[in-house]
N, C-alpha and C. Protein backbone atom coordinates (compact mmCIF):
# COMPACT_ATOMS: atom_id res chain seq x y z
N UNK A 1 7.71 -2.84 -15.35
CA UNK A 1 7.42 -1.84 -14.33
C UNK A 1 5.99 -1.34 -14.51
N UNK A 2 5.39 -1.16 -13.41
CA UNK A 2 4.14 -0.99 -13.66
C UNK A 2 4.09 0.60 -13.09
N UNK A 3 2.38 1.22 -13.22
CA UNK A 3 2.75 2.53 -13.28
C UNK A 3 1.69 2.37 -11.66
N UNK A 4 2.14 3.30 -10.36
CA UNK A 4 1.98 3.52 -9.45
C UNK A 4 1.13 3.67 -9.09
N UNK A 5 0.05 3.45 -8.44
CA UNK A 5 -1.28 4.13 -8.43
C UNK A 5 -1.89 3.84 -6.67
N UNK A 6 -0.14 3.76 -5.89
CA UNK A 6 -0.57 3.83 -3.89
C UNK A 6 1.28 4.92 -4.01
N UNK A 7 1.21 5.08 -2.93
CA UNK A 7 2.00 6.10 -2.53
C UNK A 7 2.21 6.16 -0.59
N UNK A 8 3.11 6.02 -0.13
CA UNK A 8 3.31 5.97 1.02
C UNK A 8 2.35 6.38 1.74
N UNK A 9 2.06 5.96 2.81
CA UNK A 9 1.21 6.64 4.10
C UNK A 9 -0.26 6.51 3.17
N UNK A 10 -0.84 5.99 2.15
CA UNK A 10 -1.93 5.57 1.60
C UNK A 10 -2.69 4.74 2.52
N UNK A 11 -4.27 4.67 2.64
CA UNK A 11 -4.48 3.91 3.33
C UNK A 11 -5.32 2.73 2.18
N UNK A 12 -4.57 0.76 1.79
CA UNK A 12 -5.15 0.12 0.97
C UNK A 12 -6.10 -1.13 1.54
N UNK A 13 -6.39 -1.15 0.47
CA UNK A 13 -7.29 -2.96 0.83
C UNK A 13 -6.62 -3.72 0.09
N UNK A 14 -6.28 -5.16 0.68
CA UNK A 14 -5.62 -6.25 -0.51
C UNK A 14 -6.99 -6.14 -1.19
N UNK A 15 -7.31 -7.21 -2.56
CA UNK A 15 -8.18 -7.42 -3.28
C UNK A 15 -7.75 -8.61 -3.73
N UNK A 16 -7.01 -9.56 -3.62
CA UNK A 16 -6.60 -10.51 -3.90
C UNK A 16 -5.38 -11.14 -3.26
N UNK A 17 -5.59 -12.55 -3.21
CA UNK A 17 -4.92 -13.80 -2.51
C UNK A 17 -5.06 -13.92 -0.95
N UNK A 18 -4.14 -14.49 -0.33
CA UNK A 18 -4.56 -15.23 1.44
C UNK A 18 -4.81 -13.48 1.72
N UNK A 19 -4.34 -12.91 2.00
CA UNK A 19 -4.97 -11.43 2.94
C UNK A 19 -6.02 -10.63 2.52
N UNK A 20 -7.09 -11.23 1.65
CA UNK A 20 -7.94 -10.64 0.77
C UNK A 20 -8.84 -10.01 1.79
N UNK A 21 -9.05 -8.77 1.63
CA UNK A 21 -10.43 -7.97 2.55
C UNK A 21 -9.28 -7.22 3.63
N UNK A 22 -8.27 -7.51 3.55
CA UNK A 22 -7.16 -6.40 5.38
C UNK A 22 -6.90 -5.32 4.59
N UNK A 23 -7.02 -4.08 5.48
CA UNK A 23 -6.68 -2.52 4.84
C UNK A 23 -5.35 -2.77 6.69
N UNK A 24 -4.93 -1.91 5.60
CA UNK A 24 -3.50 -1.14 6.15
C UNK A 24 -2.78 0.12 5.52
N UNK A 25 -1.82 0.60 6.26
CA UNK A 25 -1.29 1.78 5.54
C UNK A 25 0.15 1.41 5.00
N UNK A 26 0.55 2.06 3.95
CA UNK A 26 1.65 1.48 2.89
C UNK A 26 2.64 2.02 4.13
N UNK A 27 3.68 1.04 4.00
CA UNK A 27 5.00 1.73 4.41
C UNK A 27 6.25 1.91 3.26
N UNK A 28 6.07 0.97 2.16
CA UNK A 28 7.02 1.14 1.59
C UNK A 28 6.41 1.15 0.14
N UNK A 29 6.79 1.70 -1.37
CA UNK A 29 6.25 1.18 -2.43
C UNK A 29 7.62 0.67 -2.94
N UNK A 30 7.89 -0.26 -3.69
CA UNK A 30 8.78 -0.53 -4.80
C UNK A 30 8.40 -0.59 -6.30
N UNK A 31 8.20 0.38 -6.86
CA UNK A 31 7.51 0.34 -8.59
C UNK A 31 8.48 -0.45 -9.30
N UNK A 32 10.09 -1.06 -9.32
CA UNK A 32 10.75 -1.11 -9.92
C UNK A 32 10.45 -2.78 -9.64
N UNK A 33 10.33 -2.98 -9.15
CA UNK A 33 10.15 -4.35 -8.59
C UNK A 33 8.28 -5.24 -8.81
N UNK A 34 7.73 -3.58 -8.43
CA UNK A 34 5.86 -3.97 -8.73
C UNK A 34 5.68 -4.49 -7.46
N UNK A 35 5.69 -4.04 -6.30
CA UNK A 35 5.89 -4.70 -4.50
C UNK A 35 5.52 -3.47 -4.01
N UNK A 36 4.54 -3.76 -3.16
CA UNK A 36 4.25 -3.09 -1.89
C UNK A 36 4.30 -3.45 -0.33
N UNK A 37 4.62 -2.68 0.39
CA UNK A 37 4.58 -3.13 1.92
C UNK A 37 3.14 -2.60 2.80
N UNK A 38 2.45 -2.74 3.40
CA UNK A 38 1.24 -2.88 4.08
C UNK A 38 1.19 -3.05 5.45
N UNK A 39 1.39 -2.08 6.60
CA UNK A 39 1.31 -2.31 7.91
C UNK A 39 0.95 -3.79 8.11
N UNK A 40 1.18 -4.79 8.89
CA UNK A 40 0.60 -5.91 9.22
C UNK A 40 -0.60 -7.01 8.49
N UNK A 41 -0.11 -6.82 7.33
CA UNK A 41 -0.51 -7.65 6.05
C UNK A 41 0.49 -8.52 5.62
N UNK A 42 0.29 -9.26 5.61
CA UNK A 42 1.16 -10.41 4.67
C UNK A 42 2.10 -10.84 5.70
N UNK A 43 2.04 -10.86 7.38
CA UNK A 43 3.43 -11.12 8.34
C UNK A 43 4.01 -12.49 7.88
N UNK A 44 4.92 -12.46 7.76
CA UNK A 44 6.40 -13.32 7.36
C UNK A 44 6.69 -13.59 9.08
N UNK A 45 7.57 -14.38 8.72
CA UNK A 45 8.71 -14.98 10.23
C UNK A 45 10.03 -15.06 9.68
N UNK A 46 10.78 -14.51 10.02
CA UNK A 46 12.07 -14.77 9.58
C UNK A 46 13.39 -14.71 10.76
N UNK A 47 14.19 -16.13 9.89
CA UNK A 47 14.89 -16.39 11.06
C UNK A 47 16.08 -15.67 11.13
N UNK A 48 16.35 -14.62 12.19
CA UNK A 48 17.77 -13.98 12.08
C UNK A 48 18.62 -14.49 13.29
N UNK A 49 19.75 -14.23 12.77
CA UNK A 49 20.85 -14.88 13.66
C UNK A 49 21.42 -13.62 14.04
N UNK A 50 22.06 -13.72 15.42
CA UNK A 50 22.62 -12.96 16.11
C UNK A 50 24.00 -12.20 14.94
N UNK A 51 23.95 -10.89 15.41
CA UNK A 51 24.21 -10.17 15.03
C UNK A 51 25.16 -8.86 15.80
N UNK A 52 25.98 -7.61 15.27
CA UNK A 52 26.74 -6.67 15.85
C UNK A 52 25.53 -6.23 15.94
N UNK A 53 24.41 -5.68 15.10
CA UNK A 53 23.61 -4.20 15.16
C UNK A 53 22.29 -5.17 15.93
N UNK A 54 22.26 -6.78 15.86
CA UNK A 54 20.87 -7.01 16.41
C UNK A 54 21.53 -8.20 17.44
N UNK A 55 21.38 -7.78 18.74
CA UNK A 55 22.61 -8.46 19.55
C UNK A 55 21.45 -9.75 19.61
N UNK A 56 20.15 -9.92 20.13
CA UNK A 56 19.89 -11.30 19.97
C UNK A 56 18.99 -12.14 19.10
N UNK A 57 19.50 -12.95 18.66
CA UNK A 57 18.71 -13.83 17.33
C UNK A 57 17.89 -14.17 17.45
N UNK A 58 16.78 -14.71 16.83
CA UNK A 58 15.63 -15.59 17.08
C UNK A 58 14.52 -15.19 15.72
N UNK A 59 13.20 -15.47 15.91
CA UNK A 59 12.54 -15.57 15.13
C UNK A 59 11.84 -13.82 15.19
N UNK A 60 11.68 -13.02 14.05
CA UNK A 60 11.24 -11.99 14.29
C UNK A 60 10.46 -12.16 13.13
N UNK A 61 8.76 -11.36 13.18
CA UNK A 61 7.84 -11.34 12.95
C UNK A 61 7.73 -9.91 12.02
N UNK A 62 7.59 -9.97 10.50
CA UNK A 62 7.59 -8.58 9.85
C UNK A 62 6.86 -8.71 8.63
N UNK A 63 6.50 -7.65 8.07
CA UNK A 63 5.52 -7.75 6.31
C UNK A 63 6.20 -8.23 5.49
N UNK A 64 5.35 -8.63 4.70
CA UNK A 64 6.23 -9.12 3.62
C UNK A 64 5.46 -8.48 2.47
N UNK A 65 6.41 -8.21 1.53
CA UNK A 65 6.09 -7.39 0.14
C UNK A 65 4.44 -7.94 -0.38
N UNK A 66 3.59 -7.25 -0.92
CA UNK A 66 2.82 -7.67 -1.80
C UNK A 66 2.89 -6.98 -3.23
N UNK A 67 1.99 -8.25 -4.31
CA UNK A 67 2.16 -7.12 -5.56
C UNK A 67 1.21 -5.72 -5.35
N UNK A 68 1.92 -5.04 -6.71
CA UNK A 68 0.89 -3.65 -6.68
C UNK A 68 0.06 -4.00 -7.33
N UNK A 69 -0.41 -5.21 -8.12
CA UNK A 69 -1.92 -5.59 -8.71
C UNK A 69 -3.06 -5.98 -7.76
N UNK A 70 -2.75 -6.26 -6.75
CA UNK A 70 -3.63 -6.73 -5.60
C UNK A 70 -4.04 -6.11 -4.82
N UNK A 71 -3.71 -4.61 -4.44
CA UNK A 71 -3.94 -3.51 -3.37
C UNK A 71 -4.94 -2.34 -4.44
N UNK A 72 -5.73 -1.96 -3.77
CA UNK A 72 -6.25 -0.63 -3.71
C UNK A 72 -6.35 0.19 -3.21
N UNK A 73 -6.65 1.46 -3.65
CA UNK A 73 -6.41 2.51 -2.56
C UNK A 73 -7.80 3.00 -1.83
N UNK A 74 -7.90 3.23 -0.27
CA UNK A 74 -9.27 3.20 0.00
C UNK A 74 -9.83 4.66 -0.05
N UNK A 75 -11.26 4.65 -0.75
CA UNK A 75 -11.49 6.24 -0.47
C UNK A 75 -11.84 6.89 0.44
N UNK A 76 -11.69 7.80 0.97
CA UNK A 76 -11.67 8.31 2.41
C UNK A 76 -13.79 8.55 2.49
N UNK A 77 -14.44 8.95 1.06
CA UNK A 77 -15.35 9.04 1.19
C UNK A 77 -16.33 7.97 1.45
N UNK A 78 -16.05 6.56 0.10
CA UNK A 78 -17.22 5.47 0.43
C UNK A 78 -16.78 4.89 1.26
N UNK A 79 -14.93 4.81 1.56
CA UNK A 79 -14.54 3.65 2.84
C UNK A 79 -14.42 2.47 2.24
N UNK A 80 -14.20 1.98 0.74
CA UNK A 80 -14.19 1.04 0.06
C UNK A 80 -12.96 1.60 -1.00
N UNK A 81 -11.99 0.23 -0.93
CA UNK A 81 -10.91 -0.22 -2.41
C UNK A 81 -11.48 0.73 -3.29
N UNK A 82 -11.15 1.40 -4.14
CA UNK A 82 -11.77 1.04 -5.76
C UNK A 82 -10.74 1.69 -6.35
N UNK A 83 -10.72 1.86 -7.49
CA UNK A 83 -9.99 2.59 -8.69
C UNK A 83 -9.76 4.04 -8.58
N UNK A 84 -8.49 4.31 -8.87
CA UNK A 84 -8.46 6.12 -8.71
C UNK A 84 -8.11 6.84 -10.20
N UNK A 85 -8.51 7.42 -10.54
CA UNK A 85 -8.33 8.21 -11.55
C UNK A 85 -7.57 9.95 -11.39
N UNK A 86 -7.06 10.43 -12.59
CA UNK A 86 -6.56 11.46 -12.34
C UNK A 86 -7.16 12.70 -12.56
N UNK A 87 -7.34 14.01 -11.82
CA UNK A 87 -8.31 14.81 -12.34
C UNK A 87 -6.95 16.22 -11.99
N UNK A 88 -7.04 17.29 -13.68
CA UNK A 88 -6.25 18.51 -13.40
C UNK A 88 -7.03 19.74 -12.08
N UNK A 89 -6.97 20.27 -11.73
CA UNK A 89 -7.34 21.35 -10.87
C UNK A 89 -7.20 22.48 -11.31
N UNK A 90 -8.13 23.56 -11.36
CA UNK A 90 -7.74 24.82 -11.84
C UNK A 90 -6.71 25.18 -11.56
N UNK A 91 -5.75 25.11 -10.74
CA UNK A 91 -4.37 25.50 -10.34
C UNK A 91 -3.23 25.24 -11.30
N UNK A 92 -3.86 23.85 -11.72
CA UNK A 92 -2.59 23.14 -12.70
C UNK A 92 -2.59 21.98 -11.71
N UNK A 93 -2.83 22.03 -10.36
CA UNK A 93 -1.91 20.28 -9.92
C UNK A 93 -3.00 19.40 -10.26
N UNK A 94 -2.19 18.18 -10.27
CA UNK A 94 -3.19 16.90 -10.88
C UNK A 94 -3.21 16.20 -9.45
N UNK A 95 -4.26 15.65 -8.93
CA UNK A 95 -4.85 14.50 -7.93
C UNK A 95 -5.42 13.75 -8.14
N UNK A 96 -5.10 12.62 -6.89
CA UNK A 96 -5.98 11.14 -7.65
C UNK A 96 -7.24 11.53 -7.16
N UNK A 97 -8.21 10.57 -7.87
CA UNK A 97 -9.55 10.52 -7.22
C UNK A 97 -10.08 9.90 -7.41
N UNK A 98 -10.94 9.44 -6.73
CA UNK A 98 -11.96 7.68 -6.39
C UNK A 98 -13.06 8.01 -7.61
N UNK A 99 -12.69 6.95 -8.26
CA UNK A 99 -13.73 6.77 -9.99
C UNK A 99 -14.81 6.32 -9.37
N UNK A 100 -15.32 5.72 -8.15
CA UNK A 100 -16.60 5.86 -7.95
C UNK A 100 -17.34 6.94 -7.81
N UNK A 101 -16.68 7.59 -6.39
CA UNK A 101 -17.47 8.61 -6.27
C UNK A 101 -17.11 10.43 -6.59
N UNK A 102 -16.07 10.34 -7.12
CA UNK A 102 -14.93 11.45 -7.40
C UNK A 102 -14.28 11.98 -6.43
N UNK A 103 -14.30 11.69 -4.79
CA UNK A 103 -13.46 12.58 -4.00
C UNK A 103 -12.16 12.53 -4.16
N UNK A 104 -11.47 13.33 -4.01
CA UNK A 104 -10.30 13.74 -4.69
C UNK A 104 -9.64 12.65 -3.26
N UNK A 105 -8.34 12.03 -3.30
CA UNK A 105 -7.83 11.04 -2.48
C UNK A 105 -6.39 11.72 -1.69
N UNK A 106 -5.70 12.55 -3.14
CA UNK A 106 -4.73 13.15 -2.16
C UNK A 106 -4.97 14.53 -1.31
N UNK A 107 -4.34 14.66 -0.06
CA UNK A 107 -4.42 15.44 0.99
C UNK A 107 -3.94 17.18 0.26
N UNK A 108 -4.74 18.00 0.34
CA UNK A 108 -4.29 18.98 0.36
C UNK A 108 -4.97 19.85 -1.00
C-alpha cells in the first residue's frame, strides 16, 4: 500500500506510460489497491451485455484505473505536475503544497 499523495476532485497529470502529458480530475482513489481513476484518461471499451439495471448491451466507453506512481498533482500556481509536500499551519492543520513553488494545494 502506498501512501496517498491525490485525493478526489484533485486536478493530475499522468507522468508516465501511453497517456503521458493528459491532466484530468480524479474521480476515484483506491490506496489499497495503489489505482487511480482520471476523468477521460486511460478510456477502456468494455463489452456489457444486456442487463435488468442496463436494459441495452453493447460496447460502452469508460476510465480505466491508473497507478498512483504515475499521476501528479497539478499546482494551481505553476500549472505544472510536481511533488507536494506537507506544511503545519499556525492553526495546527497540515496541507499539501507544491515543493516547487510552495503554494499550499489544498482548498481552504
Amino acid at each position: 500500500m502506498q501512501s496517498v499523495h491525490v485525493r478526489r476532485g484533485d486536478t493530475v497529470g499522468v507522468i508516465a506510460g501511453k497517456e503521458r502529458g493528459k491532466r484530468g480530475k480524479v474521480l476515484r482513489v483506491s490506496p489499497e489497491k495503489g489505482r487511480v481513476l482520471v476523468e477521460h484518461v486511460n478510456m477502456i471499451k468494455k463489452h456489457q451485455r444486456p442487463t435488468q439495471k442496463l436494459r441495452q448491451g453493447g460496447i460502452i466507453e469508460r476510465e480505466g484505473p491508473l497507478a498512483l506512481s504515475n499521476v501528479l498533482v497539478v499546482c494551481p500556481r505553476c500549472d505544472k505536475p510536481g511533488r507536494t509536500g506537507i506544511k503545519v499551519l499556525t492553526d495546527g492543520r497540515k496541507v499539501r503544497t507544491c515543493r516547487r513553488c510552495g503554494e499550499s494545494i489544498d482548498r481552504g
